[in-house]
Protein backbone atom coordinates (compact mmCIF):
# COMPACT_ATOMS: atom_id res chain seq x y z
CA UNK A 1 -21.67 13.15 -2.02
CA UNK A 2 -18.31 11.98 -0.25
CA UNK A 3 -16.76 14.61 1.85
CA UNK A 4 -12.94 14.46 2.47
CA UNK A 5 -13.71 14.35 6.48
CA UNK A 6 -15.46 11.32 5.82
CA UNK A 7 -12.02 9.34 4.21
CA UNK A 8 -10.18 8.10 7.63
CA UNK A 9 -6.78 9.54 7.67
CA UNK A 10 -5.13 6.02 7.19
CA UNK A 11 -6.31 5.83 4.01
CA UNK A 12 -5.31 8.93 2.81
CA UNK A 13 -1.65 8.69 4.41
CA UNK A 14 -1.56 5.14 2.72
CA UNK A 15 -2.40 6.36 -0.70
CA UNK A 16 0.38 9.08 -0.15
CA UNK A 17 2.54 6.74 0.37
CA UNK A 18 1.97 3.83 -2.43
CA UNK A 19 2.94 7.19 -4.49
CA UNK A 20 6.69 6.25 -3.97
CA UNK A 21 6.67 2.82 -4.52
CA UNK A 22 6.41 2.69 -8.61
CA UNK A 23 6.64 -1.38 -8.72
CA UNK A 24 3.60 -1.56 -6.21
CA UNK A 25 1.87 1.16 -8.56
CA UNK A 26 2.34 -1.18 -11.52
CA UNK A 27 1.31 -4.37 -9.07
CA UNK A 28 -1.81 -2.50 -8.45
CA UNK A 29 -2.63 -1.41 -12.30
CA UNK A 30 -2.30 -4.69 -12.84
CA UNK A 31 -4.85 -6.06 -10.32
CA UNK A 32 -7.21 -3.29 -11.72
CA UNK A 33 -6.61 -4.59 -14.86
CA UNK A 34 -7.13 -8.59 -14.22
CA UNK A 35 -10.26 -7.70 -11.67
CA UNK A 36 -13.54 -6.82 -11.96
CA UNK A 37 -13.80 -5.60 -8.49
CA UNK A 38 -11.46 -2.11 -7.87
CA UNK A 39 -12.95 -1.83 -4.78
CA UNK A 40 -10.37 -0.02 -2.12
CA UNK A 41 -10.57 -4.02 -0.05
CA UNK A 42 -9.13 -5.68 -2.97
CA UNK A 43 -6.64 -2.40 -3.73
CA UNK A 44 -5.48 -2.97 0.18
CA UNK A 45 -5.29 -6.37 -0.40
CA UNK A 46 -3.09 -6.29 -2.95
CA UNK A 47 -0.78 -4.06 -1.01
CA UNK A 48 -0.69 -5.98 1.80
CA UNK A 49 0.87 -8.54 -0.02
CA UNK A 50 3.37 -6.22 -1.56
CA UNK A 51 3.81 -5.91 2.31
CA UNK A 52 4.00 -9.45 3.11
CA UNK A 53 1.12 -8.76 5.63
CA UNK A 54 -1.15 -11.90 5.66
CA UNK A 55 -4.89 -10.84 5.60
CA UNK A 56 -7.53 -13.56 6.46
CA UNK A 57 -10.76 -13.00 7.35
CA UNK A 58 -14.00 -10.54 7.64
CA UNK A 59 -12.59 -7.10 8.98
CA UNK A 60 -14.62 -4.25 10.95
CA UNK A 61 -13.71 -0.24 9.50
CA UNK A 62 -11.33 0.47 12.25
CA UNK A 63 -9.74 -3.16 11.56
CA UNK A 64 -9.30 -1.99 7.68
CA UNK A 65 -8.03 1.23 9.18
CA UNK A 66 -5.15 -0.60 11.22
CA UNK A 67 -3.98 -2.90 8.20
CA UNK A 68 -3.80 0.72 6.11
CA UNK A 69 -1.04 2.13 9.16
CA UNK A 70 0.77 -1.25 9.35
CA UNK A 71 0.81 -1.20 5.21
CA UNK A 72 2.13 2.63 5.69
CA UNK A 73 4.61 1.87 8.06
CA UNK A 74 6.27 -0.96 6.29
CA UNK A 75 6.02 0.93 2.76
CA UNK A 76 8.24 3.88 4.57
CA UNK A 77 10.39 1.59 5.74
CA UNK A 78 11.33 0.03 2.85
CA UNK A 79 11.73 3.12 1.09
CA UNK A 80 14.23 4.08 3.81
CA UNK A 81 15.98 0.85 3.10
CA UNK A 82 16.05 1.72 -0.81
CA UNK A 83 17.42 5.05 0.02
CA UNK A 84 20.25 3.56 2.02
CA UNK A 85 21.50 1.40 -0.89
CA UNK A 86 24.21 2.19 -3.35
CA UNK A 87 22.94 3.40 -6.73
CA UNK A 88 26.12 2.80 -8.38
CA UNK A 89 28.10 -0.35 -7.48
CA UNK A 90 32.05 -0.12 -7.97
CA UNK A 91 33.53 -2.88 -9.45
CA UNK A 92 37.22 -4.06 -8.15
């Protein structure tokens, strides 16, 4: 039985954060949906291209953990970008 000490805290403050990105949510269903492997790799990898972070390779469990904060930090950043933006436009 998994114990929540064992899930590294990059993976937990990623999944926190995928929570406020409903188009990635819907990318991911849809990778669920088209795959036979839901593995959390192939979830990661599919936000790291929602990211635009290139992945290429074999990676170690502290590697995996890195990608996870770099994924975080660009998902709060563009959700700081989307807060910044008008919701309604005026038209002249």
């Amino acid at each position: 039985m998994a114990y929540f000490d064992d899930i590294p805290i990059e993976r937990v403050e990623l999944n926190i954060e995928c929570t406020h990105h409903p188009e990635l949510i819907l990318k991911l269903q849809e990778i669920q949906l088209l795959s036979d492997d839901n593995s959390f790799e192939t979830m990661l990898a599919g936000v790291a291209a929602y990211c635009e972070v290139a992945l290429d390779g074999y990676y170690s469990p502290e590697d995996i953990n890195r990608i996870c904060t770099i994924c975080t930090e660009k998902l709060r950043k563009k959700r700081m970008l989307d807060l910044d933006r008008p919701v309604i436009q005026l038209l002249n």
